[in-house]
N, C-alpha and C. Protein backbone atom coordinates (compact mmCIF):
# COMPACT_ATOMS: atom_id res chain seq x y z
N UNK A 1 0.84 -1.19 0.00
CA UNK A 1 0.00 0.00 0.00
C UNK A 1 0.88 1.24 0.00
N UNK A 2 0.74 2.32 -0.49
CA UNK A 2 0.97 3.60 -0.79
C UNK A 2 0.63 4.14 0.50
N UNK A 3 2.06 4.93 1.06
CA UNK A 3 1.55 6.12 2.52
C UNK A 3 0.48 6.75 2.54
N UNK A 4 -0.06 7.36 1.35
CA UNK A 4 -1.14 8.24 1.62
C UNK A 4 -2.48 7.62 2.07
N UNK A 5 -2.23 6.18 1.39
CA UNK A 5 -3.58 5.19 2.19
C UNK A 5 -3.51 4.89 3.69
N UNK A 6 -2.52 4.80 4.24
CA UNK A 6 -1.96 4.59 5.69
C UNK A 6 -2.14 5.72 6.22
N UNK A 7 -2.20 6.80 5.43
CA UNK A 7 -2.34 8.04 6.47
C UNK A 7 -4.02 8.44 6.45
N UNK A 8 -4.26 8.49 5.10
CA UNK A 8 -5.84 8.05 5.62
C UNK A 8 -6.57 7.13 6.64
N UNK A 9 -6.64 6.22 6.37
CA UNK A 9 -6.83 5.12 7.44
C UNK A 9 -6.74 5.44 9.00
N UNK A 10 -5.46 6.22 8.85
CA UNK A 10 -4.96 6.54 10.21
C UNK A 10 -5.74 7.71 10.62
N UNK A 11 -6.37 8.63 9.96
CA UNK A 11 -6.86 9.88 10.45
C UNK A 11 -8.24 9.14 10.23
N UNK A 12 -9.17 8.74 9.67
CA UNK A 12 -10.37 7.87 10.08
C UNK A 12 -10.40 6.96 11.16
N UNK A 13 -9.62 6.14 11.58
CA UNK A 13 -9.31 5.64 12.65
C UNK A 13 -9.50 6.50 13.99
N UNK A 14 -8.63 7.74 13.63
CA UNK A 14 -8.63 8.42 14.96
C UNK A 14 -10.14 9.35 14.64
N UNK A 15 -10.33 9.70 13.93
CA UNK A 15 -11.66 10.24 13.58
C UNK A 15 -12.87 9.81 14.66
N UNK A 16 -13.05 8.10 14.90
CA UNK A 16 -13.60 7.40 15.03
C UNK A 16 -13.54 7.45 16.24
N UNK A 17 -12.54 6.77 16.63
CA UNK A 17 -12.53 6.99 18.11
C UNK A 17 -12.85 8.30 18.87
N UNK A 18 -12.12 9.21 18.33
CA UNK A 18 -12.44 10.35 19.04
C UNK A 18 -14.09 10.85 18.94
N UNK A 19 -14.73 10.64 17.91
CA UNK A 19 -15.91 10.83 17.55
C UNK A 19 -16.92 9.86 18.53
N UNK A 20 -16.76 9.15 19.14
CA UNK A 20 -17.06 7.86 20.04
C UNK A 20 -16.98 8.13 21.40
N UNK A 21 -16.07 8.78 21.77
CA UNK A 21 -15.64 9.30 23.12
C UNK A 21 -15.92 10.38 23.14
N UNK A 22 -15.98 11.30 22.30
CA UNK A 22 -17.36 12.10 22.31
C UNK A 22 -18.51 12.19 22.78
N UNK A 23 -18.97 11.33 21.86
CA UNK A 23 -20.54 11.08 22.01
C UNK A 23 -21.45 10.89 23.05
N UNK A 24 -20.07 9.12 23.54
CA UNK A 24 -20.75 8.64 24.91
C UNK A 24 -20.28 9.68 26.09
N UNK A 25 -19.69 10.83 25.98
CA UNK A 25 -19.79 11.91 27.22
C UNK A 25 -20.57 13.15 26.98
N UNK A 26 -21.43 12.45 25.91
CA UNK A 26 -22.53 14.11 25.75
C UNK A 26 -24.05 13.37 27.06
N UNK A 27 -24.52 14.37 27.91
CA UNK A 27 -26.00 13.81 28.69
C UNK A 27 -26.94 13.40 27.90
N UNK A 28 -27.82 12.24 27.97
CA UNK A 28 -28.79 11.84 27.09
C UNK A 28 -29.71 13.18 26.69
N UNK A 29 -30.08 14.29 27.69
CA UNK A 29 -31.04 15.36 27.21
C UNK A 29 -30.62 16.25 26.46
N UNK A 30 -29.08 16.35 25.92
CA UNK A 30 -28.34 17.32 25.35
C UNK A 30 -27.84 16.05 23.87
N UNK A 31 -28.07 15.08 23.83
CA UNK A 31 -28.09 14.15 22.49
C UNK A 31 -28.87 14.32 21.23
N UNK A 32 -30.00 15.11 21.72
CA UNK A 32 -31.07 15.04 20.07
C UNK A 32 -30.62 16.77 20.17
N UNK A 33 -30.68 17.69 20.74
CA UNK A 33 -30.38 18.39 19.88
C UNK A 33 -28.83 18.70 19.93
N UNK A 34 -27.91 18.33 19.83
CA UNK A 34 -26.88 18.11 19.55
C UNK A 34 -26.57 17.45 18.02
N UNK A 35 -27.32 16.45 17.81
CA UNK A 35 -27.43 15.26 16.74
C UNK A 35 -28.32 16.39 15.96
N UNK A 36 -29.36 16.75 16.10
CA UNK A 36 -29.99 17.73 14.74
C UNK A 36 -29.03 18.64 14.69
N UNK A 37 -28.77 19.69 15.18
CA UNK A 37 -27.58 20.47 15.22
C UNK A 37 -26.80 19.93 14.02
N UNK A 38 -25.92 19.34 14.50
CA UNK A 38 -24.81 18.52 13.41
C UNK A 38 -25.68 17.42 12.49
N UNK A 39 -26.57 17.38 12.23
CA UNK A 39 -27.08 17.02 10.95
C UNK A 39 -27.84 17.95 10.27
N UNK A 40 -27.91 19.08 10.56
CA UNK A 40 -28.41 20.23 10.11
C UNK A 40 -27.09 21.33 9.20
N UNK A 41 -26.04 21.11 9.99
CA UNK A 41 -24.34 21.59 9.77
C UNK A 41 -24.30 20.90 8.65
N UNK A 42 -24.60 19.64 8.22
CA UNK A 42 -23.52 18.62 7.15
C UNK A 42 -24.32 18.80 5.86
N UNK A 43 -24.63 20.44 5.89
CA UNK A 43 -24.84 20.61 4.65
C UNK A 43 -23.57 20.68 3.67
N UNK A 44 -22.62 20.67 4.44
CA UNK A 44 -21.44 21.06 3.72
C UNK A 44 -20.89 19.28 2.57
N UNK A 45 -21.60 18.43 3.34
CA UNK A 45 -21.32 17.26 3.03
C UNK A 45 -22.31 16.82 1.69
N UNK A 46 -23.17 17.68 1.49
CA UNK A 46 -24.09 18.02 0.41
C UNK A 46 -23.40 18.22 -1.11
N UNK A 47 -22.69 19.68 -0.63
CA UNK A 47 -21.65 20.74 -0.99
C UNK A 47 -20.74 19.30 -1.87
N UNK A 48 -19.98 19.19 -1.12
CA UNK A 48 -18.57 18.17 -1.37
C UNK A 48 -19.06 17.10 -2.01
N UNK A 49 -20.34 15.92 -2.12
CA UNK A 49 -20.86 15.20 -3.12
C UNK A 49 -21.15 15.48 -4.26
N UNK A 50 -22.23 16.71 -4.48
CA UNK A 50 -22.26 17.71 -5.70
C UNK A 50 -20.76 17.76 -6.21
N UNK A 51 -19.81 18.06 -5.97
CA UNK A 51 -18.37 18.31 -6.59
C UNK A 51 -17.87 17.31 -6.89
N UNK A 52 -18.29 16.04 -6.24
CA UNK A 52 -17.79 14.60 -6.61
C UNK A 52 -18.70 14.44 -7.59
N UNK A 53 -19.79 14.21 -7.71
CA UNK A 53 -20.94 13.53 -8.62
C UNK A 53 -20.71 14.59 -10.32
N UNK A 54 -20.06 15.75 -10.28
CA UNK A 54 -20.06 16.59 -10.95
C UNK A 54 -18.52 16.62 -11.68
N UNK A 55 -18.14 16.19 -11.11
CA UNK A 55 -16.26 15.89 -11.98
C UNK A 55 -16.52 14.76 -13.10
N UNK A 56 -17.21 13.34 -13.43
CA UNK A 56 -18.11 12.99 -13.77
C UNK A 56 -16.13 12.39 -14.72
N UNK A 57 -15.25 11.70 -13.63
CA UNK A 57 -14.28 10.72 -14.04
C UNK A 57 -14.07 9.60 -15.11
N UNK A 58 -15.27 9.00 -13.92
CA UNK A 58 -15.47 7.86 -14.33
C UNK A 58 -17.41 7.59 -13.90
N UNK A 59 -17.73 6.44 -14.57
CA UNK A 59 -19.42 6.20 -13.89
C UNK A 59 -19.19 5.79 -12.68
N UNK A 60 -18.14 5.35 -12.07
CA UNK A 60 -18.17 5.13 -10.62
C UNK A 60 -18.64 5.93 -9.73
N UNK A 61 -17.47 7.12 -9.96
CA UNK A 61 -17.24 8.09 -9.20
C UNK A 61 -18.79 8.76 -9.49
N UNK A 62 -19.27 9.21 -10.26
CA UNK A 62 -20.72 9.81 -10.63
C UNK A 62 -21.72 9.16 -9.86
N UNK A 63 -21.78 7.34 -10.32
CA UNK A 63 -22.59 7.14 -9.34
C UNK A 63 -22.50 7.11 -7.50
N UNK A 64 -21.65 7.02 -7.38
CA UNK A 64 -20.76 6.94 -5.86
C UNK A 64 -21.18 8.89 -5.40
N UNK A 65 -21.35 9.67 -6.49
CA UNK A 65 -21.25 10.79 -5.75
C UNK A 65 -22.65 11.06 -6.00
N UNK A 66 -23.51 10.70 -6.80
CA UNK A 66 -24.76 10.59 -6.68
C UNK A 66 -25.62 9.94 -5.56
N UNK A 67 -25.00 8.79 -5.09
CA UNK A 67 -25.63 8.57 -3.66
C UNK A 67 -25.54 9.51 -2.84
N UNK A 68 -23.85 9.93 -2.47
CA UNK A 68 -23.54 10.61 -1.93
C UNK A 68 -24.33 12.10 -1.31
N UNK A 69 -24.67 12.37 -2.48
CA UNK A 69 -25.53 13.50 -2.67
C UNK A 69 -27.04 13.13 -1.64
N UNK A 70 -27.61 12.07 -2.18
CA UNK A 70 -29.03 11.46 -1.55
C UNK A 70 -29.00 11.41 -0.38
N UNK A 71 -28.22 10.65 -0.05
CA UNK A 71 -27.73 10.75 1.56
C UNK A 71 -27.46 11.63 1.87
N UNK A 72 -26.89 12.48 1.99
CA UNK A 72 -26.67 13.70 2.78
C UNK A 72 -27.72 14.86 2.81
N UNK A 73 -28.35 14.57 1.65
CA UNK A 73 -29.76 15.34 1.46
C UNK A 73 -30.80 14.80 3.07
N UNK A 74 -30.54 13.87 3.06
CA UNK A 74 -31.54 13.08 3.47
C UNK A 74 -31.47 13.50 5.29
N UNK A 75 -30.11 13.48 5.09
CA UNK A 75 -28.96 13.60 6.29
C UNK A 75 -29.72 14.96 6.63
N UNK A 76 -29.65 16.30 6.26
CA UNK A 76 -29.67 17.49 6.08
C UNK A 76 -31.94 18.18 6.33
N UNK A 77 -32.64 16.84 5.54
CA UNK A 77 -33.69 17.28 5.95
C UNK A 77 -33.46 16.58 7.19
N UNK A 78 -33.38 15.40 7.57
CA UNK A 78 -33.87 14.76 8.88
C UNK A 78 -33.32 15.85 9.84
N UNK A 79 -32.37 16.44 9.69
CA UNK A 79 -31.93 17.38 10.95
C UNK A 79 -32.45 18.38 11.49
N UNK A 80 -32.93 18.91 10.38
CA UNK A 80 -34.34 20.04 10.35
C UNK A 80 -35.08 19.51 10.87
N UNK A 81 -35.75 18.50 10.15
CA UNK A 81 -37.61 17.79 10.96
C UNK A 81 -37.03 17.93 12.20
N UNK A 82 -35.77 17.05 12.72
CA UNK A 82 -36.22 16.80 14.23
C UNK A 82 -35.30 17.85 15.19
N UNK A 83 -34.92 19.11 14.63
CA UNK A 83 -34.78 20.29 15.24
C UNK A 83 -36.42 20.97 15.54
N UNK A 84 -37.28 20.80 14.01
CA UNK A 84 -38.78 21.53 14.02
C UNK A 84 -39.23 20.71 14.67
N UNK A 85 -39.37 19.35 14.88
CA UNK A 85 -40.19 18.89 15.69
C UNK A 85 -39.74 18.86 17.57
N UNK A 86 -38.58 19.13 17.85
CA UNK A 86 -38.17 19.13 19.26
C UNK A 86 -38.70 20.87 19.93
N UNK A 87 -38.44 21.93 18.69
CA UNK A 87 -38.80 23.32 19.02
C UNK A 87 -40.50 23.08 19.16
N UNK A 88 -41.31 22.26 18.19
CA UNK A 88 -42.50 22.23 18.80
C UNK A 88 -42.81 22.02 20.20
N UNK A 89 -41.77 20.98 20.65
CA UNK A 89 -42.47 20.61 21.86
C UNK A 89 -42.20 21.83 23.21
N UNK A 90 -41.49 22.71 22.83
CA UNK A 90 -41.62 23.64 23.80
C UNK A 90 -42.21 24.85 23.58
N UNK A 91 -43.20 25.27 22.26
CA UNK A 91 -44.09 26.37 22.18
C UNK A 91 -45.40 25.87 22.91
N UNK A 92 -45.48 27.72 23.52
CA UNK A 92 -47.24 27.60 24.59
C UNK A 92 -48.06 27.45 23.43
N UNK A 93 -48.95 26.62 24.82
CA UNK A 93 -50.37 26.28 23.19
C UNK A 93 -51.14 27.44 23.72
């Protein structure tokens, strides 16, 4: 394997973990909106598929960045709904 794959690997690796030890020290009542929050943010991950799906290499890469795209769309409404639906639950009726 080529260093630059080892150094990837290696920064996903630590990605992971650290992203993990994170998580499990956020309080369960500070978890959902934390999680919409940052699925509301990864519009940027929207952004960066569009640029993949749009270089248009190879059909791989197109289709690979075409999911890409779906998912993160998907990623991006769900964060909204359940930001709008958690702000519902604290407006006076």
């Amino acid at each position: 394997m080529e260093p630059i794959y080892w150094t990837g690997l290696y920064v996903f690796l630590l990605a992971c973990f650290v992203g993990f030890d994170t998580i499990t020290k956020v309080p369960p009542i500070l978890h959902t909106p934390l999680m919409s929050g940052a699925n509301a943010i990864s519009g940027v991950t929207v952004l960066g598929a569009i640029v993949s799906a749009g270089r248009g290499d190879t059909n791989l890469s197109t289709i690979l960045g075409f999911l890409a795209v779906v998912f993160a769309t998907i990623n991006v409404v769900g964060g909204y709904a359940v930001t709008d639906r958690m702000l519902q639950m604290f407006k006076k009726e």
